[in-house]
PDB file of N, CA and C in Angstrom:
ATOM      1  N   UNK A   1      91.111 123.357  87.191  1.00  0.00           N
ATOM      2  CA  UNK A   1      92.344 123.023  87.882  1.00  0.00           C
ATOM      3  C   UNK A   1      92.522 121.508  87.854  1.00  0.00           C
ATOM      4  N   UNK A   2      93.711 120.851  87.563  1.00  0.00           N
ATOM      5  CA  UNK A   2      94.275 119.795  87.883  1.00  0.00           C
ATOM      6  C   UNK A   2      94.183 118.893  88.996  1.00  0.00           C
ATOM      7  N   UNK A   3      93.913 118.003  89.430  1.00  0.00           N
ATOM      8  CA  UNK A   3      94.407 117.300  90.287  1.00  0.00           C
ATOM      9  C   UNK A   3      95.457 116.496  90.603  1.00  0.00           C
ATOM     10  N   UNK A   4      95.721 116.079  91.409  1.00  0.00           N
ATOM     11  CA  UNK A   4      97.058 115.870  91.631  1.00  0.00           C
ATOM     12  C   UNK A   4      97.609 114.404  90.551  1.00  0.00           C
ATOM     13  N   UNK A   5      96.592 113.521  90.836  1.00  0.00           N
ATOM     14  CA  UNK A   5      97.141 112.610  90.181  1.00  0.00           C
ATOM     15  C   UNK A   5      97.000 113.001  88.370  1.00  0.00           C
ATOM     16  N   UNK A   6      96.196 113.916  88.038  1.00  0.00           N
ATOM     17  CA  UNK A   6      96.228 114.088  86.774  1.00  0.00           C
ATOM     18  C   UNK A   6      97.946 114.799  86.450  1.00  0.00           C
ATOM     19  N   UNK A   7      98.036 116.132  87.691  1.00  0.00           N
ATOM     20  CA  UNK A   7      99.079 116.360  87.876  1.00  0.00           C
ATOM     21  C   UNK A   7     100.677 115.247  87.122  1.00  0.00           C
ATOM     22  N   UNK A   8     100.472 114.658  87.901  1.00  0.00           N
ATOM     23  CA  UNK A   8     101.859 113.566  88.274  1.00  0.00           C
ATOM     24  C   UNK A   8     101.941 112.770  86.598  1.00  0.00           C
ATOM     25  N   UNK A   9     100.773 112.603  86.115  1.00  0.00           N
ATOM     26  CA  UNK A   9     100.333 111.543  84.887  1.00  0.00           C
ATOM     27  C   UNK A   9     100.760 112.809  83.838  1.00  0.00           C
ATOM     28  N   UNK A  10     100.539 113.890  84.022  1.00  0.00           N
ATOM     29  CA  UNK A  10     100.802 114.713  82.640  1.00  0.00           C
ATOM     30  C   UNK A  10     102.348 114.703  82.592  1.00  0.00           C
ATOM     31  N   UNK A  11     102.838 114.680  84.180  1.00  0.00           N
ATOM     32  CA  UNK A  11     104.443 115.369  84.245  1.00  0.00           C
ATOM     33  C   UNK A  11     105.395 113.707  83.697  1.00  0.00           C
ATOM     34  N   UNK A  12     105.023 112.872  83.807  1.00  0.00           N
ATOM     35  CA  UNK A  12     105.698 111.469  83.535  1.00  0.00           C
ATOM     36  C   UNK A  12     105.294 111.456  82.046  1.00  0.00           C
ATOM     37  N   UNK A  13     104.485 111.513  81.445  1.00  0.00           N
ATOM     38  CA  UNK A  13     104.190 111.903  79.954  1.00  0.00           C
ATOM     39  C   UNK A  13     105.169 112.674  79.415  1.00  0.00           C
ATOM     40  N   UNK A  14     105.368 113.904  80.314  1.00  0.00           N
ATOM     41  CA  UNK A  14     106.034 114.806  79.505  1.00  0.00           C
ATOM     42  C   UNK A  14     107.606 114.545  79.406  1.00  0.00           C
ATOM     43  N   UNK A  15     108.041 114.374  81.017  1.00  0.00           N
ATOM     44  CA  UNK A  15     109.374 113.622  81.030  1.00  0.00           C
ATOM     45  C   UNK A  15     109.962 112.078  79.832  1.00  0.00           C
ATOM     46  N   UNK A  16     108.707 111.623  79.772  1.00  0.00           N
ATOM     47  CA  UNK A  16     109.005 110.333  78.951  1.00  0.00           C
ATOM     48  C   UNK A  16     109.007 110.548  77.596  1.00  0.00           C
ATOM     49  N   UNK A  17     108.599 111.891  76.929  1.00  0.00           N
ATOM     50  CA  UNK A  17     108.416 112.356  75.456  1.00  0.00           C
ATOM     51  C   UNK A  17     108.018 111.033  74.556  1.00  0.00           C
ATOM     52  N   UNK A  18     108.542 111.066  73.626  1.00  0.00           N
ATOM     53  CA  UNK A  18     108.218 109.988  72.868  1.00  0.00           C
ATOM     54  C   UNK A  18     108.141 108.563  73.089  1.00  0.00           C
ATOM     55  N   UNK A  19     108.579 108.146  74.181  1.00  0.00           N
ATOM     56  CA  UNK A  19     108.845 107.025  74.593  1.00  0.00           C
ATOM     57  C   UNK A  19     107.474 107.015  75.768  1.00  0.00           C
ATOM     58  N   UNK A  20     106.419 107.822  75.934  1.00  0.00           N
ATOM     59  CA  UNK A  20     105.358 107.677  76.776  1.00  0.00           C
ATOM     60  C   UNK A  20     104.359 106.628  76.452  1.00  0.00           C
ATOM     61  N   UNK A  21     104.140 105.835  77.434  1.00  0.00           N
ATOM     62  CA  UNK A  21     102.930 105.191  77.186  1.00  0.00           C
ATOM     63  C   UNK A  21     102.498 104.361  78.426  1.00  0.00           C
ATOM     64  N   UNK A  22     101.767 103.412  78.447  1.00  0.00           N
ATOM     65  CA  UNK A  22     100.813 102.929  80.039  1.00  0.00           C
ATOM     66  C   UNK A  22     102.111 102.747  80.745  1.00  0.00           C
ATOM     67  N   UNK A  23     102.828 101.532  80.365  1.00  0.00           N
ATOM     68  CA  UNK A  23     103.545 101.051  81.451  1.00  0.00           C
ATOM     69  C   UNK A  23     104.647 101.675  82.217  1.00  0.00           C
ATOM     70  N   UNK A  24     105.504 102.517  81.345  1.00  0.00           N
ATOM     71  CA  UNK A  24     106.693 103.295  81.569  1.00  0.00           C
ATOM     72  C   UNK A  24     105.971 104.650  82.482  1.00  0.00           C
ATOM     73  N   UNK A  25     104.972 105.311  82.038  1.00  0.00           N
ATOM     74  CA  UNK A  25     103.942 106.448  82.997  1.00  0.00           C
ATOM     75  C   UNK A  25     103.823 105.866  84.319  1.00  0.00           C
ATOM     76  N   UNK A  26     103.519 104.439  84.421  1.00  0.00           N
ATOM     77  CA  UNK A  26     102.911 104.125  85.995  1.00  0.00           C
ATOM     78  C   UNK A  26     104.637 103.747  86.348  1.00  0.00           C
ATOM     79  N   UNK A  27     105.248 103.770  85.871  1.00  0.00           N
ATOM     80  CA  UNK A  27     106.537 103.304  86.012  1.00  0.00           C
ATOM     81  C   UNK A  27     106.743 104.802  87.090  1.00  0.00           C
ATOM     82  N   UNK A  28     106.885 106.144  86.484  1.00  0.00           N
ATOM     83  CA  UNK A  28     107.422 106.876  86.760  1.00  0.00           C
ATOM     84  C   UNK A  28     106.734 107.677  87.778  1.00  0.00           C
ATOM     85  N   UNK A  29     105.385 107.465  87.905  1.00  0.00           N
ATOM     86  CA  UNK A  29     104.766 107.839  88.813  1.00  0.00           C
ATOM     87  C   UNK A  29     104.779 106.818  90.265  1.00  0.00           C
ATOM     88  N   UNK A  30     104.847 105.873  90.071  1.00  0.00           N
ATOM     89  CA  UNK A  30     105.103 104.823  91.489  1.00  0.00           C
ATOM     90  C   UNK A  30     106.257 105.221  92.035  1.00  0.00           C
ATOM     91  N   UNK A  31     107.800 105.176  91.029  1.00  0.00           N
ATOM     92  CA  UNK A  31     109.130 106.186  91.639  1.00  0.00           C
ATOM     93  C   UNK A  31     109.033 107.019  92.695  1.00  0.00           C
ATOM     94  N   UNK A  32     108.435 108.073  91.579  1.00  0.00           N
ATOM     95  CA  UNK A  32     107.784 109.067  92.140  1.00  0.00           C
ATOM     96  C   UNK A  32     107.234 109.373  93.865  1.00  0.00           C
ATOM     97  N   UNK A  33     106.130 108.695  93.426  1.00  0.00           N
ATOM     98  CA  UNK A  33     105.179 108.557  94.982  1.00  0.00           C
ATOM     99  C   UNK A  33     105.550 107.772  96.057  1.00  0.00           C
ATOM    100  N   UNK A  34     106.188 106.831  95.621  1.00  0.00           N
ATOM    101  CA  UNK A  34     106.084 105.359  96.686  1.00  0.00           C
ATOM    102  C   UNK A  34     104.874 105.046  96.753  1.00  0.00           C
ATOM    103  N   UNK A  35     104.264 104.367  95.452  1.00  0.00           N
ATOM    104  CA  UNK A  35     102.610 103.804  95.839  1.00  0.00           C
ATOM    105  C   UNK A  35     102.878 103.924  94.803  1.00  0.00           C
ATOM    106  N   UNK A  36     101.837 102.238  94.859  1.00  0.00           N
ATOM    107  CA  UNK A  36     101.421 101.705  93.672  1.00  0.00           C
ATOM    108  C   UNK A  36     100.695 102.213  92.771  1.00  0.00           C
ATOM    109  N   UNK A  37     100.791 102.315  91.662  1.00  0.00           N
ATOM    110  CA  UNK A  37      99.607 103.223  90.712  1.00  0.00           C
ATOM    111  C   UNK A  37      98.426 101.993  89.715  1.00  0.00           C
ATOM    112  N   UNK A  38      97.590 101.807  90.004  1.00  0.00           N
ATOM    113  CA  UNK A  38      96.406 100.584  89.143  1.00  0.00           C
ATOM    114  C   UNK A  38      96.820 101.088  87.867  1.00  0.00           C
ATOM    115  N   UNK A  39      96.612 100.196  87.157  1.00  0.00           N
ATOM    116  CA  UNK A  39      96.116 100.184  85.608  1.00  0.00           C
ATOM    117  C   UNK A  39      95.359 101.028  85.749  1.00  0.00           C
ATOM    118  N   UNK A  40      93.887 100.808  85.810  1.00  0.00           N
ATOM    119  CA  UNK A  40      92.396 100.881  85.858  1.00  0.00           C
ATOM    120  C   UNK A  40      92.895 102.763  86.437  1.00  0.00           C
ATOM    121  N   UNK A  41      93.435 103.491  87.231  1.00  0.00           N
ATOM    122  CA  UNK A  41      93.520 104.556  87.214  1.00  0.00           C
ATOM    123  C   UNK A  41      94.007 105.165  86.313  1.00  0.00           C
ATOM    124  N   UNK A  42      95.050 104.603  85.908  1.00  0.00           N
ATOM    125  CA  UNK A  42      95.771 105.261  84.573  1.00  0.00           C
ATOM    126  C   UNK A  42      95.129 105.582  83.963  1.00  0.00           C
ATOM    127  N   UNK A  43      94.530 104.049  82.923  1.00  0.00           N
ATOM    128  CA  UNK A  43      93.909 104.269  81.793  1.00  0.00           C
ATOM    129  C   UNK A  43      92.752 105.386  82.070  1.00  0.00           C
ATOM    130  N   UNK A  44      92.136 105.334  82.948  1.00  0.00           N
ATOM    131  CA  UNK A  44      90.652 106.274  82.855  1.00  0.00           C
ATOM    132  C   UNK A  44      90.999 107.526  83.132  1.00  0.00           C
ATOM    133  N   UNK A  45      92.127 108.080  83.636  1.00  0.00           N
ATOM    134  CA  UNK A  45      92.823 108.934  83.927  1.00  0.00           C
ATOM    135  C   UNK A  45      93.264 109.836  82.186  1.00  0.00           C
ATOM    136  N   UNK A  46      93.717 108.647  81.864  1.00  0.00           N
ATOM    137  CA  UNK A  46      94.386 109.069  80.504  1.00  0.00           C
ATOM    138  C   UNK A  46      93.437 109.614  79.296  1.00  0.00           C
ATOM    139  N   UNK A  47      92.062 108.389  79.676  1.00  0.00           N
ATOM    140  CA  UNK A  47      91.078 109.305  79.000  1.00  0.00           C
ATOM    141  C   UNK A  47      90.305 110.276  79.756  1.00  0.00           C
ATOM    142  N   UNK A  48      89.880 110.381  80.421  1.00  0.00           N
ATOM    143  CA  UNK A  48      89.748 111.956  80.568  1.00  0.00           C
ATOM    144  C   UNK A  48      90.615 113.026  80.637  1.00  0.00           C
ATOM    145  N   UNK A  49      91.908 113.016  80.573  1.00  0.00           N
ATOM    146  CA  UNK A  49      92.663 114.023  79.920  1.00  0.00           C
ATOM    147  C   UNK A  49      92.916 114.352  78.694  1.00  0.00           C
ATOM    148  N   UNK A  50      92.646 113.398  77.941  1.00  0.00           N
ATOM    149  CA  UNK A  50      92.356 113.071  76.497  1.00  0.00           C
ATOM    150  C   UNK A  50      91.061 113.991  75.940  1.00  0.00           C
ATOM    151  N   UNK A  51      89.590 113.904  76.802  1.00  0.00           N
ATOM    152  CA  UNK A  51      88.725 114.257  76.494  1.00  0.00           C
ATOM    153  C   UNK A  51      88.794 115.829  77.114  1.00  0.00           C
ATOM    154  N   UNK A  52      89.614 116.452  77.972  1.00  0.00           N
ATOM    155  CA  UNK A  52      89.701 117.573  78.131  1.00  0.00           C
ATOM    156  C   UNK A  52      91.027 118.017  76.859  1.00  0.00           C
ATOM    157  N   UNK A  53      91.376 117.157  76.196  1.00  0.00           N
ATOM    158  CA  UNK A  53      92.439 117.932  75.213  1.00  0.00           C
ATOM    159  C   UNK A  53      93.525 118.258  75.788  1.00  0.00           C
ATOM    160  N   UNK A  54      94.101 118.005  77.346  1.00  0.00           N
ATOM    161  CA  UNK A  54      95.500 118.035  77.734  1.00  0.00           C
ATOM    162  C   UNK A  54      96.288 117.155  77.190  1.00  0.00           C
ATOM    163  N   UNK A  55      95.590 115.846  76.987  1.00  0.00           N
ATOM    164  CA  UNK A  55      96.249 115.328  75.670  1.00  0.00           C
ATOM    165  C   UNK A  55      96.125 113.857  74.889  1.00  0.00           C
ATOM    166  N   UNK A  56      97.286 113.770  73.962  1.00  0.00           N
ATOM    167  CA  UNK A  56      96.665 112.838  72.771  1.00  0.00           C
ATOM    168  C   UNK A  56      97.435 111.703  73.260  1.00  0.00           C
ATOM    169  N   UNK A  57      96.117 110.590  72.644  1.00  0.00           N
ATOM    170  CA  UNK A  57      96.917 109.070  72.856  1.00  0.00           C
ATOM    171  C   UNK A  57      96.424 108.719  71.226  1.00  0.00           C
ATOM    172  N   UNK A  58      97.613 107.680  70.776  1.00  0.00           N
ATOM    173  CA  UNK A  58      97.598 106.813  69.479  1.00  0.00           C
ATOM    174  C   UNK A  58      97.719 105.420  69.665  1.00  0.00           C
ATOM    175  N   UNK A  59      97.584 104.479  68.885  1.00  0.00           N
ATOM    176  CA  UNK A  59      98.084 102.946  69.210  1.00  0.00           C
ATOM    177  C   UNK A  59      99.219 102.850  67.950  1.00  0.00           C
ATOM    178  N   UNK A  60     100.036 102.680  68.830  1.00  0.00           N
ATOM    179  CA  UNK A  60     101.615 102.962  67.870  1.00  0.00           C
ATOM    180  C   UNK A  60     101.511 101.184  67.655  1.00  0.00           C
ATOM    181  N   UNK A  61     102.703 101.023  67.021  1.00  0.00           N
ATOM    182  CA  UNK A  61     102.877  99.874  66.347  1.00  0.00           C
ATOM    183  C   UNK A  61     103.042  98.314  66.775  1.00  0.00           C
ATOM    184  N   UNK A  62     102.458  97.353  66.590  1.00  0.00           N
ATOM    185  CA  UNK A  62     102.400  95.995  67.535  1.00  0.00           C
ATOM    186  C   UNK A  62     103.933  95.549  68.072  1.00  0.00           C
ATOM    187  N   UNK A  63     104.400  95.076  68.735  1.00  0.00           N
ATOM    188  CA  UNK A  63     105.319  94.484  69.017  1.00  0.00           C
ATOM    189  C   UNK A  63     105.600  93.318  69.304  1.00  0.00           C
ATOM    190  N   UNK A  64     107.119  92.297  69.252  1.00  0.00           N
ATOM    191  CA  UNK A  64     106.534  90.750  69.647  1.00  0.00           C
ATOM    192  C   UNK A  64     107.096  90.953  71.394  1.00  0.00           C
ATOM    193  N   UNK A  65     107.616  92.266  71.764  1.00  0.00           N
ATOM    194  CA  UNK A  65     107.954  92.083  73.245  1.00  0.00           C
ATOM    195  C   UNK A  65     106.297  92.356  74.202  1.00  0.00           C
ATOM    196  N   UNK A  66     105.268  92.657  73.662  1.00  0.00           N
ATOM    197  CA  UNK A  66     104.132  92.945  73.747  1.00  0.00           C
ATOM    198  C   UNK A  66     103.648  91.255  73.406  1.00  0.00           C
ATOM    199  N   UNK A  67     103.368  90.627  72.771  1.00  0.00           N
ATOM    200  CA  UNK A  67     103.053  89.610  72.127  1.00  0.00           C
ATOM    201  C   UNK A  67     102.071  89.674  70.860  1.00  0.00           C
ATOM    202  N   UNK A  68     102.629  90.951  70.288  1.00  0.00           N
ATOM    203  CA  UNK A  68     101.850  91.726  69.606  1.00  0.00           C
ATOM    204  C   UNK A  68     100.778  92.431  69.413  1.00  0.00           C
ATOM    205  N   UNK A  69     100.698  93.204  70.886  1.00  0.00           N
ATOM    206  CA  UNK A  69      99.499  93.886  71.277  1.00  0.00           C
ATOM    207  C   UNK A  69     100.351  95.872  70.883  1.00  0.00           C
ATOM    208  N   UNK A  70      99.704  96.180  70.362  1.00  0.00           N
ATOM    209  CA  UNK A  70     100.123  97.404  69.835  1.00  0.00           C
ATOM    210  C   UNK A  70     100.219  98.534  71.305  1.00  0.00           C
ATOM    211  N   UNK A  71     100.599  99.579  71.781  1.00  0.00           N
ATOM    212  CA  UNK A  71     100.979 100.039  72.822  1.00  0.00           C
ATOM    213  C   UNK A  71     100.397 101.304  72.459  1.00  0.00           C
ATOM    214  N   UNK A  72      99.854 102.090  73.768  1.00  0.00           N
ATOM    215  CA  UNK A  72      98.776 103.354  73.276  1.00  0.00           C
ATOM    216  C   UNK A  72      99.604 104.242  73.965  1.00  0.00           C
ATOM    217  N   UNK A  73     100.229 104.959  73.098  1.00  0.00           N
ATOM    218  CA  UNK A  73     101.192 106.352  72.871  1.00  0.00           C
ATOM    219  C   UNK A  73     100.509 107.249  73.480  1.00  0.00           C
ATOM    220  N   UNK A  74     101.318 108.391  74.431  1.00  0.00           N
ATOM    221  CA  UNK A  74     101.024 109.394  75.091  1.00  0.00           C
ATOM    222  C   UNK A  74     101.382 110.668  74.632  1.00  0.00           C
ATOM    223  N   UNK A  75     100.771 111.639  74.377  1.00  0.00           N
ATOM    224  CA  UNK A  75     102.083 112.896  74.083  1.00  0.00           C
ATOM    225  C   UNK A  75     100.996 114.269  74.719  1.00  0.00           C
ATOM    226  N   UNK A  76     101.581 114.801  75.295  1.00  0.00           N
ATOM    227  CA  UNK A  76     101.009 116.232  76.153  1.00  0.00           C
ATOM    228  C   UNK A  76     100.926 117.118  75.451  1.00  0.00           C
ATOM    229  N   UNK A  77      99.476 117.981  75.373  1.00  0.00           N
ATOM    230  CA  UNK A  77      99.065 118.900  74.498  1.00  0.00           C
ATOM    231  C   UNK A  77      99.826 120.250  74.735  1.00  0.00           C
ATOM    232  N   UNK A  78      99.586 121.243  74.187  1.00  0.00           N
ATOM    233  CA  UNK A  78     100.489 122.490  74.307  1.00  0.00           C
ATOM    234  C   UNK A  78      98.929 123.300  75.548  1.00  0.00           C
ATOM    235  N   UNK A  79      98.024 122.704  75.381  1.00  0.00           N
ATOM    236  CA  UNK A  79      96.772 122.598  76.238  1.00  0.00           C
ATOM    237  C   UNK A  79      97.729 122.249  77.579  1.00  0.00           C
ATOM    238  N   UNK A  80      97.558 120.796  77.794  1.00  0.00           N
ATOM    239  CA  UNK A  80      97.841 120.168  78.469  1.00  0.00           C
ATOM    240  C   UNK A  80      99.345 120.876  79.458  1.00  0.00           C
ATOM    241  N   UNK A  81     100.060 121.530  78.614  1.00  0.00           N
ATOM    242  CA  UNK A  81     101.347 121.588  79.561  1.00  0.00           C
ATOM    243  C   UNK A  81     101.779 123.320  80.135  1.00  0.00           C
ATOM    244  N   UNK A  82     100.123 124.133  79.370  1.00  0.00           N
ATOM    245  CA  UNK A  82      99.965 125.121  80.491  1.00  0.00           C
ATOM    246  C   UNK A  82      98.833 124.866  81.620  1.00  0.00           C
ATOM    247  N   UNK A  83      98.003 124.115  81.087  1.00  0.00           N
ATOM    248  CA  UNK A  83      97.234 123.391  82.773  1.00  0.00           C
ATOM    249  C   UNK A  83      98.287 122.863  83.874  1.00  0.00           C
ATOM    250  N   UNK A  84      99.386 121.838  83.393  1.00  0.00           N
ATOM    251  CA  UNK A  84     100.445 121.819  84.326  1.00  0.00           C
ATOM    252  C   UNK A  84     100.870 122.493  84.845  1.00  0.00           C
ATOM    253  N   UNK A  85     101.705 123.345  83.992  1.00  0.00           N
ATOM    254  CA  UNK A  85     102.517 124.336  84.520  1.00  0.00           C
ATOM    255  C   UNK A  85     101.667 125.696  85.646  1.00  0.00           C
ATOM    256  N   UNK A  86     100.092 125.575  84.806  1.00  0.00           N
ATOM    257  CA  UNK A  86      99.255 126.406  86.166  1.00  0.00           C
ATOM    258  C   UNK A  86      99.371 126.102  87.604  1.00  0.00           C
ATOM    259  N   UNK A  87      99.225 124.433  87.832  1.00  0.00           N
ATOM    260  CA  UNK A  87      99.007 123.581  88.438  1.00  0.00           C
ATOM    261  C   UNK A  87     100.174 123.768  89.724  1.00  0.00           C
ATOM    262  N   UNK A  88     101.487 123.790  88.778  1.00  0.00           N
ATOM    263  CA  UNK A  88     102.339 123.549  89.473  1.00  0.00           C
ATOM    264  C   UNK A  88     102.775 125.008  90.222  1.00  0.00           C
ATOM    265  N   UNK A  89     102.784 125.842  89.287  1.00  0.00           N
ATOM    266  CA  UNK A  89     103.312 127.336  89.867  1.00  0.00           C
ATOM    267  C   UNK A  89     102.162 127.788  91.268  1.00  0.00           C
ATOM    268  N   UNK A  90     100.797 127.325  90.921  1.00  0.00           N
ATOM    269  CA  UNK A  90      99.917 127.605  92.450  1.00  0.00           C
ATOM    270  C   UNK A  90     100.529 126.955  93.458  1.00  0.00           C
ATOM    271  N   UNK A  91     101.289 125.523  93.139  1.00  0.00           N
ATOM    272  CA  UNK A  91     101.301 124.920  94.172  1.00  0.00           C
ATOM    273  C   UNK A  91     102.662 125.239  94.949  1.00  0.00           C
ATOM    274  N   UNK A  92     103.541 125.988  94.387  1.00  0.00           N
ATOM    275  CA  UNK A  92     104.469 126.205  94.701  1.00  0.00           C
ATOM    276  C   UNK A  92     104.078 127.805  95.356  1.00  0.00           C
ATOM    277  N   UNK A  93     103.145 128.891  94.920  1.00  0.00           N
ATOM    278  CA  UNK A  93     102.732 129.913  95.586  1.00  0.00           C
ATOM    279  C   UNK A  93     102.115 130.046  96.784  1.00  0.00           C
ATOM    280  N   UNK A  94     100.804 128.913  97.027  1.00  0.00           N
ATOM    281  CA  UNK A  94     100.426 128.313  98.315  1.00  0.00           C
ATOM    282  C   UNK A  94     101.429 127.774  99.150  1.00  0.00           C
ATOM    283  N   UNK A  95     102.395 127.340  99.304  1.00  0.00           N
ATOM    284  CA  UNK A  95     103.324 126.722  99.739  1.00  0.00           C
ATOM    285  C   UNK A  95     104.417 127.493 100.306  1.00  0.00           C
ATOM    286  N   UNK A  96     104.617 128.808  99.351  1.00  0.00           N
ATOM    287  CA  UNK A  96     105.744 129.078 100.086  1.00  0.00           C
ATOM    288  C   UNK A  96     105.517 130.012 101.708  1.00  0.00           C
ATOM    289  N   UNK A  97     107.031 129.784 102.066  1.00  0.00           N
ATOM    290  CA  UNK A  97     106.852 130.226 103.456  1.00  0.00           C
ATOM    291  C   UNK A  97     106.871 128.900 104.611  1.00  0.00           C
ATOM    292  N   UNK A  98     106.216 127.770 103.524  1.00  0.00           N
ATOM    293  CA  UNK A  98     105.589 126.796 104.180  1.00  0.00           C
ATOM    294  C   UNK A  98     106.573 125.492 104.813  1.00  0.00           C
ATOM    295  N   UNK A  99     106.830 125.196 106.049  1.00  0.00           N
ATOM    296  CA  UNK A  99     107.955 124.487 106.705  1.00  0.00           C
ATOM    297  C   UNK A  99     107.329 122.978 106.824  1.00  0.00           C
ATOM    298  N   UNK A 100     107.723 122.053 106.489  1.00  0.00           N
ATOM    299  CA  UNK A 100     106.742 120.290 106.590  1.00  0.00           C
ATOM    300  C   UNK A 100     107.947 119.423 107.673  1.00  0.00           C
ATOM    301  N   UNK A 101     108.718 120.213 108.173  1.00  0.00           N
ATOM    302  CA  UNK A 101     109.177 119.708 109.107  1.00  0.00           C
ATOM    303  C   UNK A 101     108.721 119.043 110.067  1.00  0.00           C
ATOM    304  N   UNK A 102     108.292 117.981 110.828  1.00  0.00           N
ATOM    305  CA  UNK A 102     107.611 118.034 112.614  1.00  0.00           C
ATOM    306  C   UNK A 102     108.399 118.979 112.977  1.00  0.00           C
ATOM    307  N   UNK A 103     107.385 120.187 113.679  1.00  0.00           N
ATOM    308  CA  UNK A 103     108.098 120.890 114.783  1.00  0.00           C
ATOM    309  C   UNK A 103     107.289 120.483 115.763  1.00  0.00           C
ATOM    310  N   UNK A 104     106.557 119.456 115.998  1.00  0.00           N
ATOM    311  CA  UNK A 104     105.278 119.307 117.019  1.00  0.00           C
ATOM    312  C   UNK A 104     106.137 118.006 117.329  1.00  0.00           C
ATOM    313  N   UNK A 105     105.466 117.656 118.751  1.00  0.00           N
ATOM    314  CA  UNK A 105     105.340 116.462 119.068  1.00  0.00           C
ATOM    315  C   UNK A 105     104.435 115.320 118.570  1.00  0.00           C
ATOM    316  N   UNK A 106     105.293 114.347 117.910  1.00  0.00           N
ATOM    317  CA  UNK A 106     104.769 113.295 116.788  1.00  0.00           C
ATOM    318  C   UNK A 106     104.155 113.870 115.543  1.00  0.00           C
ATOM    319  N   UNK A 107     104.839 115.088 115.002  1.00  0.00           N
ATOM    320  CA  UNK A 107     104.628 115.785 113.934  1.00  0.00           C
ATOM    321  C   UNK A 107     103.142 115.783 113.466  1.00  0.00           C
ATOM    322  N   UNK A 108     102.284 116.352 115.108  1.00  0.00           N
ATOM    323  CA  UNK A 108     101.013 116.844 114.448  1.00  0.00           C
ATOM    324  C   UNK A 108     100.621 118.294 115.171  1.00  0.00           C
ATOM    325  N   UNK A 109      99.622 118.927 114.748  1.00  0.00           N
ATOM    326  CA  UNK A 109      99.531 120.194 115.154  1.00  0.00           C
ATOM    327  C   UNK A 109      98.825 120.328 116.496  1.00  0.00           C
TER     328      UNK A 109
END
């Protein structure tokens, strides 16, 4: 099973298709969350999803808006986007029924 932040990192991959890679991913996951996302999580993040085969990274082509540091391409395995989609359909099965409203005083139980 997934975790969440692997979660969030496969689904910004997948949303970003060809255009995936470090900066635009933490881009879409900070949106996302409201919270900051590290480098240092990403990247190690990215490889171990890599090393489970959810999915592939390349170093696509240098750029001078980079200062010619080549940019490491993301793309979600056909692996990778039924672990998601597992991920996501539990979380939506555990859940339902489920109200996140405060109905408590200072919205705790």
């Amino acid at each position: 099973m997934l975790g969440e932040f692997e979660y969030l990192l496969l689904s910004a991959a997948a949303r970003l298709g060809d255009d995936a890679y470090g900066v635009p991913i933490r881009q879409e996951i900070e949106q996302a969350t409201g919270q900051r996302c590290s480098t240092g999580a990403l990247y190690t993040t990215l490889d171990r999803l890599e090393s489970k085969g959810l999915l592939k990274t390349w170093m696509g082509d240098a750029t001078p808006q980079r200062g010619g540091r080549p940019k490491r391409m993301v793309r979600v395995t056909a692996k990778g986007s039924r672990e998601a989609a597992s991920f996501y359909s539990a979380v939506r099965r555990v859940s339902r029924g489920v109200s996140w409203e405060a109905t408590h005083a200072g919205g705790e139980l």
